[in-house]
C-alpha atoms as a PDB file:
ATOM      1  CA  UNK A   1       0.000   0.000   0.000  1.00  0.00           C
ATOM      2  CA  UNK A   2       3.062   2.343   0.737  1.00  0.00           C
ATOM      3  CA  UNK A   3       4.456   1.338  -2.962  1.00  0.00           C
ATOM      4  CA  UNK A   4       0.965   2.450  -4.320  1.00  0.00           C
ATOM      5  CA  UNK A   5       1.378   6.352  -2.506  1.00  0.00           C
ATOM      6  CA  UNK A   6       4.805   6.861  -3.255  1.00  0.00           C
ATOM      7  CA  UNK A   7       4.302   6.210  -6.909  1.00  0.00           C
ATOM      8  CA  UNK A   8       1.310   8.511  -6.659  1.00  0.00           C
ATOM      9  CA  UNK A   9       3.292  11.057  -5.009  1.00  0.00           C
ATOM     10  CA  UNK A  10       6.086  11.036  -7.261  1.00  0.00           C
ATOM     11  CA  UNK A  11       3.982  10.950 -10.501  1.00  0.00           C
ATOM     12  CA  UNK A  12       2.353  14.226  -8.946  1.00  0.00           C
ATOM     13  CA  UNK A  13       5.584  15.474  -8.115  1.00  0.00           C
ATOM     14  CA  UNK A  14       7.054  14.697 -11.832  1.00  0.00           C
ATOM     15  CA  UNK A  15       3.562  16.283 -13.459  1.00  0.00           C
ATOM     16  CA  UNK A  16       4.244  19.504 -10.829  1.00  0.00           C
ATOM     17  CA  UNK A  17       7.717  19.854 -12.093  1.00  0.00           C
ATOM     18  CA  UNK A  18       7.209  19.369 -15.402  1.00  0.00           C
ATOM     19  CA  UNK A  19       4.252  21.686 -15.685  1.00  0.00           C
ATOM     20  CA  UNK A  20       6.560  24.315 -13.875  1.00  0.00           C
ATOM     21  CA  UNK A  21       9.631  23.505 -16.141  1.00  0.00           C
ATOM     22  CA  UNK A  22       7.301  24.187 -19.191  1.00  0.00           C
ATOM     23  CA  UNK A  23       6.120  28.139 -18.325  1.00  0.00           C
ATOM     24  CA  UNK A  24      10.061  28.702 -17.452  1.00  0.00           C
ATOM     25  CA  UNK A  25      12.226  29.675 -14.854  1.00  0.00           C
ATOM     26  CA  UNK A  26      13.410  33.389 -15.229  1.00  0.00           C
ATOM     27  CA  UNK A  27      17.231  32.055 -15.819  1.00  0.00           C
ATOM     28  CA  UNK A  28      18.761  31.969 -18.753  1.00  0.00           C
ATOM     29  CA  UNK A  29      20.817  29.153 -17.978  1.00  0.00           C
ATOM     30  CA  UNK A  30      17.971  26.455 -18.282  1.00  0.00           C
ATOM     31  CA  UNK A  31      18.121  24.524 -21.377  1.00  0.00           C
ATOM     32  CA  UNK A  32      15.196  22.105 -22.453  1.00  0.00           C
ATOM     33  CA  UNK A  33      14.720  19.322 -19.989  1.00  0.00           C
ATOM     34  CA  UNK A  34      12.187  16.469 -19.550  1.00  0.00           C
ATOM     35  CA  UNK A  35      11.910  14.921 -16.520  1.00  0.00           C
ATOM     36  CA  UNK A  36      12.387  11.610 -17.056  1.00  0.00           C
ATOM     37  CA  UNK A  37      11.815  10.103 -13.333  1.00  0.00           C
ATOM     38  CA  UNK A  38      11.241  10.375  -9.739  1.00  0.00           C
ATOM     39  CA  UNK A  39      11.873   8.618  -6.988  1.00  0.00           C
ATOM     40  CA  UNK A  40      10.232   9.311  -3.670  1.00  0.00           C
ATOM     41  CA  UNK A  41      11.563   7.753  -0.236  1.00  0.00           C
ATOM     42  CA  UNK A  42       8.794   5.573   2.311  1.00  0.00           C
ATOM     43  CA  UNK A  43       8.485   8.401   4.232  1.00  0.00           C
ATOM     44  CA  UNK A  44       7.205  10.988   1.237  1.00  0.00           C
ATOM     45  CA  UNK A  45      10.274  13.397   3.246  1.00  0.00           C
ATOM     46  CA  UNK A  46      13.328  13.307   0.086  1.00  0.00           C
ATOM     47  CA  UNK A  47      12.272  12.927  -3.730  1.00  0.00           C
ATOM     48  CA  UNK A  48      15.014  12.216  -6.317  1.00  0.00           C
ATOM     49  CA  UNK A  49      14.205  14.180  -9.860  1.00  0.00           C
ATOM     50  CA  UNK A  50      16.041  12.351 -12.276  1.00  0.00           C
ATOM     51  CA  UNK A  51      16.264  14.779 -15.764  1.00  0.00           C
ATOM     52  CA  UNK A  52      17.595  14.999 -19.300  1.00  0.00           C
ATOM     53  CA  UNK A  53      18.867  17.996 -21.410  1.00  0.00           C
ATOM     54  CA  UNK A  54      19.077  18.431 -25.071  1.00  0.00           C
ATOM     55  CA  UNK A  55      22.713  19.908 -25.739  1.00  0.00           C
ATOM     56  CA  UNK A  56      26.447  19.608 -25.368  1.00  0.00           C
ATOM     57  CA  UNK A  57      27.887  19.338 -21.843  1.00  0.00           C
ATOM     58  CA  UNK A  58      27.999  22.914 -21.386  1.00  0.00           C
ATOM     59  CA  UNK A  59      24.506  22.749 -21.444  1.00  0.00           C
ATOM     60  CA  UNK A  60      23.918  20.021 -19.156  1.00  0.00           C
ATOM     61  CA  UNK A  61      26.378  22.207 -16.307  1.00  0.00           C
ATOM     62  CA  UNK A  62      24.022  25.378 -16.820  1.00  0.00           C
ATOM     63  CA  UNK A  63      20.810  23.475 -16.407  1.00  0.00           C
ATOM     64  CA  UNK A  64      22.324  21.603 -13.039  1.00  0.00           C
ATOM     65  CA  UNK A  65      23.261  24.833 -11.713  1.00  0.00           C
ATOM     66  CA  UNK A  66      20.139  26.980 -12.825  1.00  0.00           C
ATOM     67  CA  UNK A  67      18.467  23.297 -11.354  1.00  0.00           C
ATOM     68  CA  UNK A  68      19.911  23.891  -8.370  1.00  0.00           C
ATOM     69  CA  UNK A  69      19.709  27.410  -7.919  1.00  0.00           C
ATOM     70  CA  UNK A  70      15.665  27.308  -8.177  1.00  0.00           C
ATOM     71  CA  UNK A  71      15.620  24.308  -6.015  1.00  0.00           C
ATOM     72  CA  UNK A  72      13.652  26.246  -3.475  1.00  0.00           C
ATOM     73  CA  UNK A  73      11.076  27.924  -5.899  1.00  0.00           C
ATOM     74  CA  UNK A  74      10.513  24.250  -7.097  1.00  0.00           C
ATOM     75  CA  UNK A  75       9.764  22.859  -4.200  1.00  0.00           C
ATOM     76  CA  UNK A  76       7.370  25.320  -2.471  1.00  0.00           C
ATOM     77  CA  UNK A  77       5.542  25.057  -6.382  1.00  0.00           C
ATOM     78  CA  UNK A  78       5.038  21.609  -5.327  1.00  0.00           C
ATOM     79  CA  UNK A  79       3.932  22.433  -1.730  1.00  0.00           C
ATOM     80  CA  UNK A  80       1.095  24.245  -3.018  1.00  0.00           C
ATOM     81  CA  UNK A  81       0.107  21.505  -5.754  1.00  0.00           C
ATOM     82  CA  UNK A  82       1.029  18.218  -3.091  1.00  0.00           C
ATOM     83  CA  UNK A  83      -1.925  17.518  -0.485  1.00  0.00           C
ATOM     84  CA  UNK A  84       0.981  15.917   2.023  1.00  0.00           C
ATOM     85  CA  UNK A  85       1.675  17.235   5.485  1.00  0.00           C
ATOM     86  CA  UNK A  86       5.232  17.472   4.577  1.00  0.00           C
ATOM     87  CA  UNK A  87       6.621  18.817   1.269  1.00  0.00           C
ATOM     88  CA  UNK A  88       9.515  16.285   0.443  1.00  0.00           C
ATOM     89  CA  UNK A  89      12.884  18.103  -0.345  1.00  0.00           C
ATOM     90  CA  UNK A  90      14.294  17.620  -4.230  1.00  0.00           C
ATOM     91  CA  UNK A  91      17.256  16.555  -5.269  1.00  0.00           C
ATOM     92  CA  UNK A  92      17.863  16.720  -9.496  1.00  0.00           C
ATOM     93  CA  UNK A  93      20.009  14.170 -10.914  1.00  0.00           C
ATOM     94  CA  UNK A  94      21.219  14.170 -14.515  1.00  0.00           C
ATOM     95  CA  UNK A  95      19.512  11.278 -16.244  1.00  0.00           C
ATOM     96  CA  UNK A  96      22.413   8.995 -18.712  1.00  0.00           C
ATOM     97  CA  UNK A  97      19.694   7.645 -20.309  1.00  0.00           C
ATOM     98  CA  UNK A  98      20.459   9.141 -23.469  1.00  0.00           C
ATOM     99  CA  UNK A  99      24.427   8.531 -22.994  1.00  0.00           C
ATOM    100  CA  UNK A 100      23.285   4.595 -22.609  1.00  0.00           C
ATOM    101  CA  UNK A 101      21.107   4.791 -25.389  1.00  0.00           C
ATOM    102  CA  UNK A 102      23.673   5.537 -27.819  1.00  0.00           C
ATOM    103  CA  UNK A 103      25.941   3.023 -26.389  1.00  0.00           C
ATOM    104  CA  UNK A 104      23.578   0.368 -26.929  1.00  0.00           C
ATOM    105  CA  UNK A 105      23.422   1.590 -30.459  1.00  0.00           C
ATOM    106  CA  UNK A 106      26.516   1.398 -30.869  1.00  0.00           C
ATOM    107  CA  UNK A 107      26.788  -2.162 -29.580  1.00  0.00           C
ATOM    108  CA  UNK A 108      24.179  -2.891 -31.807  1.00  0.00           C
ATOM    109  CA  UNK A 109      25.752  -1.692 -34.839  1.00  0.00           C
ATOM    110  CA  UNK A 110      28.629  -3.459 -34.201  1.00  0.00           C
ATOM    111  CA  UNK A 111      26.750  -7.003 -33.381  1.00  0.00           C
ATOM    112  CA  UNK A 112      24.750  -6.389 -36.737  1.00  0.00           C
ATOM    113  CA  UNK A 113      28.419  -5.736 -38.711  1.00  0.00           C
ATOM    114  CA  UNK A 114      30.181  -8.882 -36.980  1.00  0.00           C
ATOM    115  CA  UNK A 115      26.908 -11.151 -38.154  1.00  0.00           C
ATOM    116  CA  UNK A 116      26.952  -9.774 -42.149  1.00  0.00           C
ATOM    117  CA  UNK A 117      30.540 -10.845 -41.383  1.00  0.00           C
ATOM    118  CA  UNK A 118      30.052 -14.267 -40.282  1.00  0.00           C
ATOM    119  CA  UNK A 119      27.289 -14.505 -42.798  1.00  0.00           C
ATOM    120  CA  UNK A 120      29.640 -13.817 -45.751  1.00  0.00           C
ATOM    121  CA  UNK A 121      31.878 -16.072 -44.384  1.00  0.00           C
ATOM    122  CA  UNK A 122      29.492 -19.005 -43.721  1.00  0.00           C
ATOM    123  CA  UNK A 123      28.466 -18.217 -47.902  1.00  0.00           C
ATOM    124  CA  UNK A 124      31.801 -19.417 -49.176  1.00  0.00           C
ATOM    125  CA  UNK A 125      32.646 -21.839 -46.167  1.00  0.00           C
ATOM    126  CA  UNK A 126      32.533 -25.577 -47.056  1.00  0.00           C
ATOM    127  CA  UNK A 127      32.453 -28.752 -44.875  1.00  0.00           C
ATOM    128  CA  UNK A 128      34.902 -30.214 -43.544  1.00  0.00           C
ATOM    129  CA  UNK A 129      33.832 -33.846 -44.061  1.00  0.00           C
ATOM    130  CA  UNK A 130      31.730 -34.750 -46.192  1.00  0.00           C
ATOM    131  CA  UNK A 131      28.956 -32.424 -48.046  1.00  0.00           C
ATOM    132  CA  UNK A 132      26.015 -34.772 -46.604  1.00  0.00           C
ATOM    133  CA  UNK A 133      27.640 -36.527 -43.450  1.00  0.00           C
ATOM    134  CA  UNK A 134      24.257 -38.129 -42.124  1.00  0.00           C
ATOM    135  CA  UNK A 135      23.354 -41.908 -43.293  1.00  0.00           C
ATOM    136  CA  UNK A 136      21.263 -42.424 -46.003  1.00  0.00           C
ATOM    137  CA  UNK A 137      18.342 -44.784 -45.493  1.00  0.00           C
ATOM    138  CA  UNK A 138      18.752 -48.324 -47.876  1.00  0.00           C
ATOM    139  CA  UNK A 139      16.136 -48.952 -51.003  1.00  0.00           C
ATOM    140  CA  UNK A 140      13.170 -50.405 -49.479  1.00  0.00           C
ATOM    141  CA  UNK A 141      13.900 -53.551 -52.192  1.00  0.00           C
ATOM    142  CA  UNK A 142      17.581 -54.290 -50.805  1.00  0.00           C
ATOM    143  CA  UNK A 143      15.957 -53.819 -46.665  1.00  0.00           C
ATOM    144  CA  UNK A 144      12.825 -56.526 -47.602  1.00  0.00           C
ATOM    145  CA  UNK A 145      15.129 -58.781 -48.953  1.00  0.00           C
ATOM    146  CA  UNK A 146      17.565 -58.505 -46.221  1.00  0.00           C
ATOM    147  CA  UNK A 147      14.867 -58.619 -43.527  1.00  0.00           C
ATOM    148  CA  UNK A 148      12.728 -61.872 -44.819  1.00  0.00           C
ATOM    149  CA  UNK A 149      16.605 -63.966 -44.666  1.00  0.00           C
ATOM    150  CA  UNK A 150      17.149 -62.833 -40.972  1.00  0.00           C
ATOM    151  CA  UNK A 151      13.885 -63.409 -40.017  1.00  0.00           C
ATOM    152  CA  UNK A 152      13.987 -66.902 -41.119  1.00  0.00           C
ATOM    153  CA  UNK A 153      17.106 -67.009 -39.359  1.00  0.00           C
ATOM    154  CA  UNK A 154      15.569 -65.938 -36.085  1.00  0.00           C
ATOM    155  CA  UNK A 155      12.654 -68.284 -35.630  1.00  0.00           C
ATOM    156  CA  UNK A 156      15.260 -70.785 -36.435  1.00  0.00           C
ATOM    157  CA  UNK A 157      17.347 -69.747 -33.741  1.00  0.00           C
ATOM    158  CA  UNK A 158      14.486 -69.565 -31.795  1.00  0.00           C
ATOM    159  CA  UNK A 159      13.450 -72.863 -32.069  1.00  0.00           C
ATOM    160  CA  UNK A 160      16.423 -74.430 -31.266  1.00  0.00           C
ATOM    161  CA  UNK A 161      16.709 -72.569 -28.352  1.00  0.00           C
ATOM    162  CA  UNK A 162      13.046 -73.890 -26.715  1.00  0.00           C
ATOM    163  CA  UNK A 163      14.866 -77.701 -27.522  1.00  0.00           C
ATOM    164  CA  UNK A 164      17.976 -76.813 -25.338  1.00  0.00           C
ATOM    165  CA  UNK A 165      15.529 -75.694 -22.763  1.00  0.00           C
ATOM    166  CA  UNK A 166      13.550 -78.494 -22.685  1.00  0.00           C
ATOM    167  CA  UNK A 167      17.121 -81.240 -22.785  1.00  0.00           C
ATOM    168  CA  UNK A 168      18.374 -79.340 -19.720  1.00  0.00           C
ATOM    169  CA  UNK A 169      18.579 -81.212 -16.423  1.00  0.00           C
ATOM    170  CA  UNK A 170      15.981 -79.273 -13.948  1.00  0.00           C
ATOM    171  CA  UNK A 171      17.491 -78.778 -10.470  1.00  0.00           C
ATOM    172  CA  UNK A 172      15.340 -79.412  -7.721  1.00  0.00           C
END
């Protein structure tokens, strides 16, 4: 039941910020940010903004610093807009989700390269053995032939195998 309230609070909290994010801050430093995430403790008393900005790294420092600076202003916006007893302090971290996204892109790229390798190579590749290494079945003609002499074979086996039965001494 706790899970269900912090993720309501910290839904509200993210709508609150982003809402506020969206009419501005009066500092010139703020670049354009999405907040991606936030994280609220058990007790509703710290919430952790996680954020992304579009731009080089010199962007990213001004935003954490104009972030930072309007910290306050932030949180008494979500005061008024939270129905808590307690407004829950903010703390903005810089989201790497875009950092890992290109990362896994690049991984990507380079799993889809090695495979158009390995495929080329596997094209011209031959075996090793021979081309067809499993066993052929027989000709149905050469396997009933062979099959009606060893069956003959077999009951005669069989029978004389019930007559040394029957000779044998029986202990007892």
């Amino acid at each position: 039941m706790a899970g269900e309230r912090q993720a309501r609070v910290a839904d509200r909290i993210r709508v609150v910020l982003a809402e506020r994010l969206e009419k501005g801050l009066r500092d010139p430093r703020l670049g354009f940010v999405t907040i991606t995430d936030v994280k609220v403790t058990g007790d509703l008393q710290h919430a952790s903004v996680f954020y992304t900005v579009m731009g080089d790294e010199a962007l990213r420092a001004d935003t954490a610093a104009a972030l930072k600076s309007a910290t306050g202003m932030l949180r008494s916006e979500v005061g008024k807009n939270l129905n808590t007893r307690l407004t829950p302090t903010l703390e903005f971290f810089l989201d790497a989700i875009p950092e890992n996204a290109d990362h896994i892109a690049a991984l990507l790229r380079e799993a889809r390269e090695r495979d158009e390798a390995v495929a080329g190579l596997a094209a011209s590749a031959q075996y090793a053995g021979d081309a067809d290494p499993y066993v052929k079945p027989r000709d149905l003609d050469e396997a009933d032939a062979d099959d009606e002499g060893t069956d003959e074979a077999d009951a005669d086996d069989e029978d004389t195998d019930e007559a040394d039965a029957d000779e044998a001494p029986r202990a007892g």
